[in-house]
N, C-alpha and C. Protein backbone atom coordinates (compact mmCIF):
# COMPACT_ATOMS: atom_id res chain seq x y z
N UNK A 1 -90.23 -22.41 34.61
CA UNK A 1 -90.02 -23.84 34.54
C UNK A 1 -89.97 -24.24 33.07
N UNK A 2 -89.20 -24.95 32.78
CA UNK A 2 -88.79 -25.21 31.23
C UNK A 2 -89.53 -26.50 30.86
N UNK A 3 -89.87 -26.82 30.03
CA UNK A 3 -91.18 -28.18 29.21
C UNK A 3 -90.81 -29.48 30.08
N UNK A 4 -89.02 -29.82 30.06
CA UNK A 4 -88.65 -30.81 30.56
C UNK A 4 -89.21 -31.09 31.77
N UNK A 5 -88.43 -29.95 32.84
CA UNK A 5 -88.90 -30.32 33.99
C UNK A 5 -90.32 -30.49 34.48
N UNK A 6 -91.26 -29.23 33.26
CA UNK A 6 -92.58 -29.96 33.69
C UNK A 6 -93.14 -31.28 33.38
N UNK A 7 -92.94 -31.68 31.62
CA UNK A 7 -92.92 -33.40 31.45
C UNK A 7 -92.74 -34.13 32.64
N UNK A 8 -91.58 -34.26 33.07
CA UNK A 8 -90.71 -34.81 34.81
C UNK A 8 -92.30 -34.94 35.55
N UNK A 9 -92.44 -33.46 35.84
CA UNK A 9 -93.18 -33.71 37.17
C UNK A 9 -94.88 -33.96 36.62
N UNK A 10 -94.90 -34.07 35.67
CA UNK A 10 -96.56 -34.71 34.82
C UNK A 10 -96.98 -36.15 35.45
N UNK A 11 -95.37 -36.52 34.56
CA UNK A 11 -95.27 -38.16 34.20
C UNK A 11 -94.84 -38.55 35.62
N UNK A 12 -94.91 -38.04 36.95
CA UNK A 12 -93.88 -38.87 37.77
C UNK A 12 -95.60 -38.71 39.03
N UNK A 13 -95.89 -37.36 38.76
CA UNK A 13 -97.32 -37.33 39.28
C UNK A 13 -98.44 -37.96 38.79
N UNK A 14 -98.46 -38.43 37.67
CA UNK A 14 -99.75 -39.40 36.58
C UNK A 14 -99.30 -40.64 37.57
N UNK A 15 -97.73 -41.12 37.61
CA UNK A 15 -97.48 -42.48 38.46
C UNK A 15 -98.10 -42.76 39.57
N UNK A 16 -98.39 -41.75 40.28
CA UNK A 16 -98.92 -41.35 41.79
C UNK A 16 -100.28 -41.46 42.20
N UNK A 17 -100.79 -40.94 40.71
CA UNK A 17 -102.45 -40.77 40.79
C UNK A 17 -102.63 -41.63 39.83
N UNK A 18 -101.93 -42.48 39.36
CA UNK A 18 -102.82 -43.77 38.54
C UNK A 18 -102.50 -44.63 40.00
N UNK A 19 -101.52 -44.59 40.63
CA UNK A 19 -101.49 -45.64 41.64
C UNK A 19 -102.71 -45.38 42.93
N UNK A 20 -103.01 -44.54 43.16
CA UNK A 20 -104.23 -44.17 44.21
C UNK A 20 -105.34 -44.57 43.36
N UNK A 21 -105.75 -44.10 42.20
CA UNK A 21 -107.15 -44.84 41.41
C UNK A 21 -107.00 -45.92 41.20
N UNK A 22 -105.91 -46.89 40.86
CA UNK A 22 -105.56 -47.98 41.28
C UNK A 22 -106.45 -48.98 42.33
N UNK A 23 -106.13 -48.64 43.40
CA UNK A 23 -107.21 -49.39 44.64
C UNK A 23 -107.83 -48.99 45.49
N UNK A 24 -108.49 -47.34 44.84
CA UNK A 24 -109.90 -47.27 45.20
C UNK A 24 -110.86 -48.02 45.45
N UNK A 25 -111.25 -48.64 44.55
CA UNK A 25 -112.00 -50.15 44.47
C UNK A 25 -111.51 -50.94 45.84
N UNK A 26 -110.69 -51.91 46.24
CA UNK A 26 -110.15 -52.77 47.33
C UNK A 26 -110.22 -51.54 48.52
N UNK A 27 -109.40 -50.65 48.50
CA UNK A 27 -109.70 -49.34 49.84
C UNK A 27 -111.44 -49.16 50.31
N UNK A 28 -112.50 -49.30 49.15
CA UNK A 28 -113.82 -49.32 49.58
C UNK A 28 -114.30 -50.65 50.21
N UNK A 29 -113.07 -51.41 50.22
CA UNK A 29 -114.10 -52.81 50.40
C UNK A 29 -115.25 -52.97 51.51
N UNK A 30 -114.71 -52.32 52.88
CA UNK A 30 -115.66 -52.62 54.07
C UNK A 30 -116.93 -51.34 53.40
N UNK A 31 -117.18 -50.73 52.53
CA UNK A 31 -118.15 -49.96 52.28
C UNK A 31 -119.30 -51.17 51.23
N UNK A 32 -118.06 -51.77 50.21
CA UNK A 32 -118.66 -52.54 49.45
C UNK A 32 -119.92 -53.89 50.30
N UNK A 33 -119.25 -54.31 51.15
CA UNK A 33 -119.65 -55.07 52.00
C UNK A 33 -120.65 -55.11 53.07
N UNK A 34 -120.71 -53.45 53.31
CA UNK A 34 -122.00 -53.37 54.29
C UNK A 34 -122.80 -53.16 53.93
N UNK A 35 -123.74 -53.74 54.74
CA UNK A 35 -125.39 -53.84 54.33
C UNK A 35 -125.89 -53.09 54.15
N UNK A 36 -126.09 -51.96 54.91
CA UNK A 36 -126.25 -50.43 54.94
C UNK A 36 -126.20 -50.00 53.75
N UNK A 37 -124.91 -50.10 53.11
CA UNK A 37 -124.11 -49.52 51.91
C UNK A 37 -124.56 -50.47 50.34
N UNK A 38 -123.92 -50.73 50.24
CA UNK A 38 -123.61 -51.78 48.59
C UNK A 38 -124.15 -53.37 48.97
N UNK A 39 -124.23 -53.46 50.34
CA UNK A 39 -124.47 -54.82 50.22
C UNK A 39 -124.12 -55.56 49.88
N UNK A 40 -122.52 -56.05 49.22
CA UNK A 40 -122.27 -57.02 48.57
C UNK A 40 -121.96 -58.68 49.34
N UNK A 41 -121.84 -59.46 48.52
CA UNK A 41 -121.52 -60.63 49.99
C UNK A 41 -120.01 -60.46 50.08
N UNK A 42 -119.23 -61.76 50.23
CA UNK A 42 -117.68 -61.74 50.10
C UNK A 42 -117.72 -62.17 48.74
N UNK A 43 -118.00 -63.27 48.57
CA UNK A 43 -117.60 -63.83 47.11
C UNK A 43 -117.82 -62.77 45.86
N UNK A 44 -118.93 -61.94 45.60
CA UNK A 44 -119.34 -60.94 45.43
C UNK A 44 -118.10 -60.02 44.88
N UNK A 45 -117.57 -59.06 46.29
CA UNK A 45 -116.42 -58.43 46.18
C UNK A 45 -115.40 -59.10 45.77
N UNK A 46 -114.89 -60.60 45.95
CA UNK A 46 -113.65 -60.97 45.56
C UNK A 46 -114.11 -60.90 43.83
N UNK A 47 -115.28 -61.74 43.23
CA UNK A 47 -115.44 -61.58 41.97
C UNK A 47 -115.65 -60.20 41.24
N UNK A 48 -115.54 -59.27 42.44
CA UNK A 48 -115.67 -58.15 41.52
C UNK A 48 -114.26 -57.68 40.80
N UNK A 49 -113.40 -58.27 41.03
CA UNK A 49 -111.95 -57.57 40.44
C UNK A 49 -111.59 -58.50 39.34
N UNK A 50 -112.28 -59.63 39.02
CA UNK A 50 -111.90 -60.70 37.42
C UNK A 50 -111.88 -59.96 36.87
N UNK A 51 -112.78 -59.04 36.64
CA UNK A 51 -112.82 -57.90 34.84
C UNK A 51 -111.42 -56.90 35.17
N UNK A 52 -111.43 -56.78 35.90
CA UNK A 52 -110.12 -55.85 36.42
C UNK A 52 -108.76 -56.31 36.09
N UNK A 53 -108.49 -57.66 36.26
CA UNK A 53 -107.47 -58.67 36.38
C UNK A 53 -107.31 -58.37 34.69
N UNK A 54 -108.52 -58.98 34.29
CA UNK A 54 -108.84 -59.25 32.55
C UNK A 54 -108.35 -57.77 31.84
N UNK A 55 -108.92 -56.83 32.43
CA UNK A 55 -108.59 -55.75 31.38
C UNK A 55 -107.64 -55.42 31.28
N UNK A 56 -106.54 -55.55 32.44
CA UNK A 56 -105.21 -55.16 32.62
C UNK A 56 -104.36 -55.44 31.80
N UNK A 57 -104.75 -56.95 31.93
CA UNK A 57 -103.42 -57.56 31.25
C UNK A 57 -103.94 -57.25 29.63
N UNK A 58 -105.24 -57.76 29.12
CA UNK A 58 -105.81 -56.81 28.15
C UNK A 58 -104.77 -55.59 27.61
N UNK A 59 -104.97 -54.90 27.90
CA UNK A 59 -104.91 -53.42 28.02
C UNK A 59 -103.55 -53.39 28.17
N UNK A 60 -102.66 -54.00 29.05
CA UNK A 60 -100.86 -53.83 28.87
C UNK A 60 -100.74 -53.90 28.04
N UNK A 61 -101.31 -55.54 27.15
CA UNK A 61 -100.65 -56.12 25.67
C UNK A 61 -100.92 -55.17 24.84
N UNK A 62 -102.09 -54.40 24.76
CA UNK A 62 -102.26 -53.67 23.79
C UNK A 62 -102.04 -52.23 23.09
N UNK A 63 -101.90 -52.11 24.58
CA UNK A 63 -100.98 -50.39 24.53
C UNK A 63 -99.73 -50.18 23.77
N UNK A 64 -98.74 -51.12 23.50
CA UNK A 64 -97.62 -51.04 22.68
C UNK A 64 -98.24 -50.73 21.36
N UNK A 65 -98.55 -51.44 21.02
CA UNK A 65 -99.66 -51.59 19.51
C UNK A 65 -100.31 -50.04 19.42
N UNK A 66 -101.29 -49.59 20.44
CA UNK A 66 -101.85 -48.53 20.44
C UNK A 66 -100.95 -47.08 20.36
N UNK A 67 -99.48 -47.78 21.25
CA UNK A 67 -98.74 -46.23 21.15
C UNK A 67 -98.66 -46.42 19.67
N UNK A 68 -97.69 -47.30 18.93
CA UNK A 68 -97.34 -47.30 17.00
C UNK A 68 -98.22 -46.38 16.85
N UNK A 69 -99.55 -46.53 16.91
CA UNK A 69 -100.37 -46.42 15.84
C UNK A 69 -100.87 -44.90 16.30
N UNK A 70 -101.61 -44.47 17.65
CA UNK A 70 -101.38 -43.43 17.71
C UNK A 70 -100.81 -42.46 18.62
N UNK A 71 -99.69 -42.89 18.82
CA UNK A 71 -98.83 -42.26 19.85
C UNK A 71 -99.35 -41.98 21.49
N UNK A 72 -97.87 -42.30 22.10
CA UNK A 72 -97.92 -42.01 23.96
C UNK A 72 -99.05 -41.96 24.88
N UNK A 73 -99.18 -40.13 23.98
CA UNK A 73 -100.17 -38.78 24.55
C UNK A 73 -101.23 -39.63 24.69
N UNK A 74 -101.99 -40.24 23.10
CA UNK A 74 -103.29 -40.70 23.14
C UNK A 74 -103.65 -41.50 23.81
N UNK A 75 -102.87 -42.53 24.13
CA UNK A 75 -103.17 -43.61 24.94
C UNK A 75 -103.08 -43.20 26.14
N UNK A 76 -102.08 -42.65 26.82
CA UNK A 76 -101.98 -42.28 28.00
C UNK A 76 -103.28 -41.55 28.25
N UNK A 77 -103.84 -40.54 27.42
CA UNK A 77 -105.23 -39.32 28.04
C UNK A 77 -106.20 -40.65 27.89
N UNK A 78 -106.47 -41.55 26.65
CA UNK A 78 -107.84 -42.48 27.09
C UNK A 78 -107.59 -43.40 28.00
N UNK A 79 -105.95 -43.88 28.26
CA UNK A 79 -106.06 -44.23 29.89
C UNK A 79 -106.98 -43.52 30.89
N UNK A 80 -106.06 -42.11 30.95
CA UNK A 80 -106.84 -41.35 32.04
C UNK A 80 -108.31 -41.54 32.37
N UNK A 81 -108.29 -41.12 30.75
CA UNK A 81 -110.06 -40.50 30.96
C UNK A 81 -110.35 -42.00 31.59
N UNK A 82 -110.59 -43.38 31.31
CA UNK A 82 -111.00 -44.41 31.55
C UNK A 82 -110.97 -44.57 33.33
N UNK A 83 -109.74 -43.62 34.01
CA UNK A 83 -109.35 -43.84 35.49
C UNK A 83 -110.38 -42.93 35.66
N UNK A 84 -110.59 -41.68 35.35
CA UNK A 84 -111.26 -40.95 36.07
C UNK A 84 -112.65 -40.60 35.81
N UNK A 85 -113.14 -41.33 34.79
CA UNK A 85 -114.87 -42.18 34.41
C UNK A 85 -115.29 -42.56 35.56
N UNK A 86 -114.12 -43.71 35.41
CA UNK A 86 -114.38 -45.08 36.41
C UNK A 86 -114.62 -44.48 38.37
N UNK A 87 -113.65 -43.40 38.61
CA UNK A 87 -113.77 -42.83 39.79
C UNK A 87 -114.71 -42.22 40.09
N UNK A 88 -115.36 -41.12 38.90
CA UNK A 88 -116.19 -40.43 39.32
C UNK A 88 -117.72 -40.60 39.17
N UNK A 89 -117.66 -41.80 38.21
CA UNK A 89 -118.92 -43.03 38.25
C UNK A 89 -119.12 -43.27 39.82
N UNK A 90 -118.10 -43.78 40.23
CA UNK A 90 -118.26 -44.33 41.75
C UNK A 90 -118.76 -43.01 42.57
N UNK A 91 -118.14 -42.25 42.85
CA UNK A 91 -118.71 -41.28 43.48
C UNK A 91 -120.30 -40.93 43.12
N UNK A 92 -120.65 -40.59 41.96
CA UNK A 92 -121.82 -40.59 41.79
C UNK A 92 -123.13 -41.92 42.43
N UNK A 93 -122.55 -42.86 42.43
CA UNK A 93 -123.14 -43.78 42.87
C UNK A 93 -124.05 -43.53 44.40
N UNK A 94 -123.19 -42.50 45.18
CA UNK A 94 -123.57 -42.08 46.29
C UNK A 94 -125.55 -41.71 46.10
N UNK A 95 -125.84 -41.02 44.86
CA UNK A 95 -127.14 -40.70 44.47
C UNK A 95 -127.91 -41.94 43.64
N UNK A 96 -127.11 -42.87 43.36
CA UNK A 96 -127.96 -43.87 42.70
C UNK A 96 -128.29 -45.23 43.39
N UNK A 97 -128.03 -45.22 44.90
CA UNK A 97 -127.88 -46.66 44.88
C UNK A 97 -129.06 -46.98 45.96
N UNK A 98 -130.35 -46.41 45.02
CA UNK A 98 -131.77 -46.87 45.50
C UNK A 98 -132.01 -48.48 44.87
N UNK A 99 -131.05 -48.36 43.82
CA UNK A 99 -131.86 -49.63 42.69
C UNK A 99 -130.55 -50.47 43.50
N UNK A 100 -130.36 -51.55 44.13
CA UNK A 100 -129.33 -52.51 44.94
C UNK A 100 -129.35 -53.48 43.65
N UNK A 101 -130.35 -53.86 42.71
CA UNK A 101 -130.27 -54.84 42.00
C UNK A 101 -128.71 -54.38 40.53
N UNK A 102 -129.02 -53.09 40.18
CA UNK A 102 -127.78 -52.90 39.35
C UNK A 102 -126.50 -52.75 39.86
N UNK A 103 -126.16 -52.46 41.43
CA UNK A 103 -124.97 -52.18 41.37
C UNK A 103 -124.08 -52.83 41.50
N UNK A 104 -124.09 -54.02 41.61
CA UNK A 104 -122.62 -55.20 41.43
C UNK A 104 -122.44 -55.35 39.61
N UNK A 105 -123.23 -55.60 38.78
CA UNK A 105 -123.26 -55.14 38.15
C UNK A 105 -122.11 -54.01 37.45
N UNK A 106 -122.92 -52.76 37.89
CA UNK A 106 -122.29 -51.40 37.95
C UNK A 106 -120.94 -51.28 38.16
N UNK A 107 -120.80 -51.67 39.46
CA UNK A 107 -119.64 -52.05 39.88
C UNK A 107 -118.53 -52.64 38.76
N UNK A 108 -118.78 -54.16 38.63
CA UNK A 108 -118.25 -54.43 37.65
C UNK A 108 -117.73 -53.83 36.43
N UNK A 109 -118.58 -53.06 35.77
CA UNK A 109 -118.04 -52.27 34.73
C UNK A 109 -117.04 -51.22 35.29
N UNK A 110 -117.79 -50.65 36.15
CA UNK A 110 -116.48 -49.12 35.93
C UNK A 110 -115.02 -49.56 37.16
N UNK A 111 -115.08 -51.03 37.85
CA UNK A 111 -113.70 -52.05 38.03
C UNK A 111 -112.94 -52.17 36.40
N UNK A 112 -113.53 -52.58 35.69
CA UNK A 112 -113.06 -53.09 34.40
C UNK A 112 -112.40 -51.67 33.69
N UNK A 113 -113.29 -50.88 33.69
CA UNK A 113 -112.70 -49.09 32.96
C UNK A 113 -111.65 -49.00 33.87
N UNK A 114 -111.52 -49.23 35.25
CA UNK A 114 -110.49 -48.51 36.03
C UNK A 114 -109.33 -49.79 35.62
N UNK A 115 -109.34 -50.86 35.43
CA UNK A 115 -108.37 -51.81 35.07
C UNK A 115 -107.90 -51.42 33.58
N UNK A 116 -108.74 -51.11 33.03
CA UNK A 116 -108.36 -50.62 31.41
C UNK A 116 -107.56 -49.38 31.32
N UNK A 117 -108.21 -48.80 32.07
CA UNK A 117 -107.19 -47.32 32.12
C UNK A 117 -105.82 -47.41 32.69
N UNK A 118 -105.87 -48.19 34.17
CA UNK A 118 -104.58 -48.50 34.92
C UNK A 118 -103.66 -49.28 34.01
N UNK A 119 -103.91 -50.10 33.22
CA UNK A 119 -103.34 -50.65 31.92
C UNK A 119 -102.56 -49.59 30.76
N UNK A 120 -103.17 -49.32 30.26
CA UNK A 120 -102.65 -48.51 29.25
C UNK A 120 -102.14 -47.39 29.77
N UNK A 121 -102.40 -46.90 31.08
CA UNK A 121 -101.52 -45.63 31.89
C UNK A 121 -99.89 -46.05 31.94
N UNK A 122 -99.94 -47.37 33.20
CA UNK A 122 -98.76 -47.85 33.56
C UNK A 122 -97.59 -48.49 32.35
N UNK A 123 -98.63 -49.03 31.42
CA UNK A 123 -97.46 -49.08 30.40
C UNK A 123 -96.99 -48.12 29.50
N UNK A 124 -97.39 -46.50 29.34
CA UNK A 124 -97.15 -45.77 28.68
C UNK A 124 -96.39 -45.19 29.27
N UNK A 125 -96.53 -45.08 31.00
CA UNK A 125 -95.71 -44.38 31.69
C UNK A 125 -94.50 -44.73 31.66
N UNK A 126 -94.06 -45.67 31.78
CA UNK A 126 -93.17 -46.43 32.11
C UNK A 126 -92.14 -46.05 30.84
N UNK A 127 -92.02 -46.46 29.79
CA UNK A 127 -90.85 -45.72 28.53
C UNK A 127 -91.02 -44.10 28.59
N UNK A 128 -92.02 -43.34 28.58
CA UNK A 128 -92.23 -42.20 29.00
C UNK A 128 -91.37 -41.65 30.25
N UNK A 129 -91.14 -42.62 31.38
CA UNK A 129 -90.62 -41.69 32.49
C UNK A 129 -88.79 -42.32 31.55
N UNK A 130 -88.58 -43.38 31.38
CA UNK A 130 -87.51 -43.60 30.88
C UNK A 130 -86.63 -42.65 30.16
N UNK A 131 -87.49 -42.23 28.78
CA UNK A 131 -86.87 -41.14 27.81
C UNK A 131 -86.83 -39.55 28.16
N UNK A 132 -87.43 -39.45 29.39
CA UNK A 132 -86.66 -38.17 29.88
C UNK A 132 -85.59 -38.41 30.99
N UNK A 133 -84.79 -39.53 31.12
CA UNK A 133 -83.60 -39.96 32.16
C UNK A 133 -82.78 -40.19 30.76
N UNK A 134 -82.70 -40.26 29.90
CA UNK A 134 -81.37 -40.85 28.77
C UNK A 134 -79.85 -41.85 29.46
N UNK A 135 -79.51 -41.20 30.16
CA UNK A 135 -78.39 -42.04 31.20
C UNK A 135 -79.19 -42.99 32.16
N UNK A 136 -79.94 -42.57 32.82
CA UNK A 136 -80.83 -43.50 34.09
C UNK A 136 -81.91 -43.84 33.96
N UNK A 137 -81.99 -44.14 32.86
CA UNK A 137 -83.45 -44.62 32.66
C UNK A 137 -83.93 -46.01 33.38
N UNK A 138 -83.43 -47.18 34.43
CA UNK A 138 -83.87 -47.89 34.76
C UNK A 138 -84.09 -47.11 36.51
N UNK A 139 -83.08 -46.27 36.56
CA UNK A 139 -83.66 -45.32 37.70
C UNK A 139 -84.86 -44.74 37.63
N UNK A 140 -84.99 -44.38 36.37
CA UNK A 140 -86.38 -43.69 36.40
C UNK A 140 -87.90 -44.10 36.47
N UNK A 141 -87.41 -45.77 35.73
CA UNK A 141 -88.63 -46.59 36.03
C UNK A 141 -88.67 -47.11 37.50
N UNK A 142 -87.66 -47.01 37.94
CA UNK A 142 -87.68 -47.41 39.37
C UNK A 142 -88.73 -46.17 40.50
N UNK A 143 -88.08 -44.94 40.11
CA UNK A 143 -88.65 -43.97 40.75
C UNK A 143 -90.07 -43.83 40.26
N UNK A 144 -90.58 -43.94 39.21
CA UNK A 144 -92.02 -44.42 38.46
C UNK A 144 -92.77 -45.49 39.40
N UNK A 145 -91.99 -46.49 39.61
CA UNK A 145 -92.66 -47.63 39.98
C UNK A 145 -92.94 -47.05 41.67
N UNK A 146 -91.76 -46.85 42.36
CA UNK A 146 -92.18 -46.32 43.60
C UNK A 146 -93.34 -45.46 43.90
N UNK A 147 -93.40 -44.36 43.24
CA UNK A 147 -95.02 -43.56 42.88
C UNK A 147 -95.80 -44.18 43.27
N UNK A 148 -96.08 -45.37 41.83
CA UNK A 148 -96.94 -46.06 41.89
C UNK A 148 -97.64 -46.43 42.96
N UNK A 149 -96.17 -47.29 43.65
CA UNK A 149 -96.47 -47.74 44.89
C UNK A 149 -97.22 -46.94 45.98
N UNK A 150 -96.49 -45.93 45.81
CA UNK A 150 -96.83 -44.99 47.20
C UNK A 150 -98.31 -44.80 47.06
N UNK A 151 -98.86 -44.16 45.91
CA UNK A 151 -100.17 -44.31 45.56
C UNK A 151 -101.25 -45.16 46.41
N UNK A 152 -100.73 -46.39 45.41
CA UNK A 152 -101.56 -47.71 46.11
C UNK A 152 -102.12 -47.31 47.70
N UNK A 153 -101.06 -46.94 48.40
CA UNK A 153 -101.21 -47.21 49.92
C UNK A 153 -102.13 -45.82 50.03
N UNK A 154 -102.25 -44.80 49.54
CA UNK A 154 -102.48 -43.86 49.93
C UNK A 154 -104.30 -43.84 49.78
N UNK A 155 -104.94 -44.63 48.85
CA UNK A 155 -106.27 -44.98 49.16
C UNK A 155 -106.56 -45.37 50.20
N UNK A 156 -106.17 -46.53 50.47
CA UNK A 156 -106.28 -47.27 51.75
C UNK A 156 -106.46 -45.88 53.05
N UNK A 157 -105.21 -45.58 53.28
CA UNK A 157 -104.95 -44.32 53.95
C UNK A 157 -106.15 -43.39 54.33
N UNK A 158 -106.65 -42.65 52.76
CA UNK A 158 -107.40 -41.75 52.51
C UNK A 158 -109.13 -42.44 53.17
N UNK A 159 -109.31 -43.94 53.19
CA UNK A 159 -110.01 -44.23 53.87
C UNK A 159 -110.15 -44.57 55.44
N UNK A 160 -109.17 -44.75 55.72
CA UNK A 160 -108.92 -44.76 57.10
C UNK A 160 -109.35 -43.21 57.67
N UNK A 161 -108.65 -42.27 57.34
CA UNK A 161 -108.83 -41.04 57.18
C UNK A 161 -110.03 -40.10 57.53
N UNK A 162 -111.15 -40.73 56.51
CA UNK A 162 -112.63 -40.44 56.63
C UNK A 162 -113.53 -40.97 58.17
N UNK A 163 -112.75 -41.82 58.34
CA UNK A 163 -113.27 -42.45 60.02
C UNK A 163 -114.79 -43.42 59.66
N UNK A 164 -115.74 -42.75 59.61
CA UNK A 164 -116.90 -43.34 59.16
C UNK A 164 -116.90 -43.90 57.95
N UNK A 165 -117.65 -45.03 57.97
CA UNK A 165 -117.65 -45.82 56.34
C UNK A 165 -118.63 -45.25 55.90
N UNK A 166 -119.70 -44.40 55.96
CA UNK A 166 -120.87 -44.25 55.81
C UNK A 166 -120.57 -42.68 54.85
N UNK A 167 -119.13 -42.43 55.20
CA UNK A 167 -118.80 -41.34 54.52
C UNK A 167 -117.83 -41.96 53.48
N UNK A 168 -118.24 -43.04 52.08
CA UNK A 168 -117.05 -43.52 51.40
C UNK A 168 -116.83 -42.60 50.25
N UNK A 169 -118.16 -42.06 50.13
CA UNK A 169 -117.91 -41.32 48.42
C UNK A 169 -116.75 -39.89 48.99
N UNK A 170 -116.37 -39.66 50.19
CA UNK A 170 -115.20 -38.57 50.10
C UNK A 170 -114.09 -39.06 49.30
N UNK A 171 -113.75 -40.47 49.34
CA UNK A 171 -112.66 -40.96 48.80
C UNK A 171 -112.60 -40.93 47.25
N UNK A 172 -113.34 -41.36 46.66
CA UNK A 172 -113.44 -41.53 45.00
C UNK A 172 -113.47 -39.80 44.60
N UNK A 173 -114.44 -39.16 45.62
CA UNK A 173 -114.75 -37.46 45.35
C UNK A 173 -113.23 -36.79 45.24
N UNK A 174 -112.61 -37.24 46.25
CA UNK A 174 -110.72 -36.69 46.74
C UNK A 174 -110.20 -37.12 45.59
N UNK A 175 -110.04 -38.13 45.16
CA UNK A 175 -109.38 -38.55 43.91
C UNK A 175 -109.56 -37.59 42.24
């Protein structure tokens, strides 16, 4: 396999798996919500995605700026790392959540890392999947964006999947 075609299938698979870490978070909601579990109320969970909202757009504006200064790669890997902190924070949570008073909280932050990362991922990806199409490059953001999409749904999915809510950390663990 020659550099290109692997670049291709990096950048078109990063689209896929930033879009599933994406809405991990919203895919847990009925976990977030039960009593049993996280306990949260509703208002609770809906306020848990402001920092998320915030970092995004955050984090779009700033990634242009960040590629100049230190290129694609960098931004794109402290995207990552920021998606997959934020995921495997959550999973861990499975062992921490004796203390109920920190984890909305908790929550909150590693929503905000996963919005920060999904930020600076999706906009790096995006000219990235472009400049390896030279002729089709709005095809390519198209086929980028679809990923994405497909992603999204595939949390959701991956929780349905598990059957029991009581089993949520398989999902963040799968990711």
């Amino acid at each position: 396999m020659n550099s290109k075609v692997a670049r291709i299938i990096i950048v078109f698979l990063l689209a896929f798996l930033t879009g599933v870490n994406f809405v991990v978070f919203p895919a847990l909601g009925t976990a977030f919500t039960d009593s049993s579990l996280f306990g949260l109320s509703s208002s609770q969970f809906g306020n848990l995605f402001i920092p998320q909202v915030i970092c995004i757009i955050v984090s779009c504006l700033g990634a242009p700026f960040l590629v100049n200064k230190w290129g694609p790669k960098i931004v794109l890997i402290i995207g990552l790392l920021l998606m997959i902190t934020s995921t495997g924070v959550l999973w861990m949570l499975q062992f921490l959540m004796n203390d109920t008073s920190v984890l909305f909280p908790g929550l909150m932050i590693l929503v905000a890392l996963m919005g920060s990362g999904f930020g600076l991922c999706i906009t790096t990806l995006n000219p990235l999947a472009a400049s390896l199409f030279e002729n089709n490059k709005s095809s390519a953001i198209l086929i980028l964006q679809f990923l994405v999409g497909l992603g999204t749904s595939t949390a959701p999915l991956m929780m349905n999947l598990i059957g029991n809510i009581k089993n949520w950390m398989y999902v963040p663990g799968c990711i």
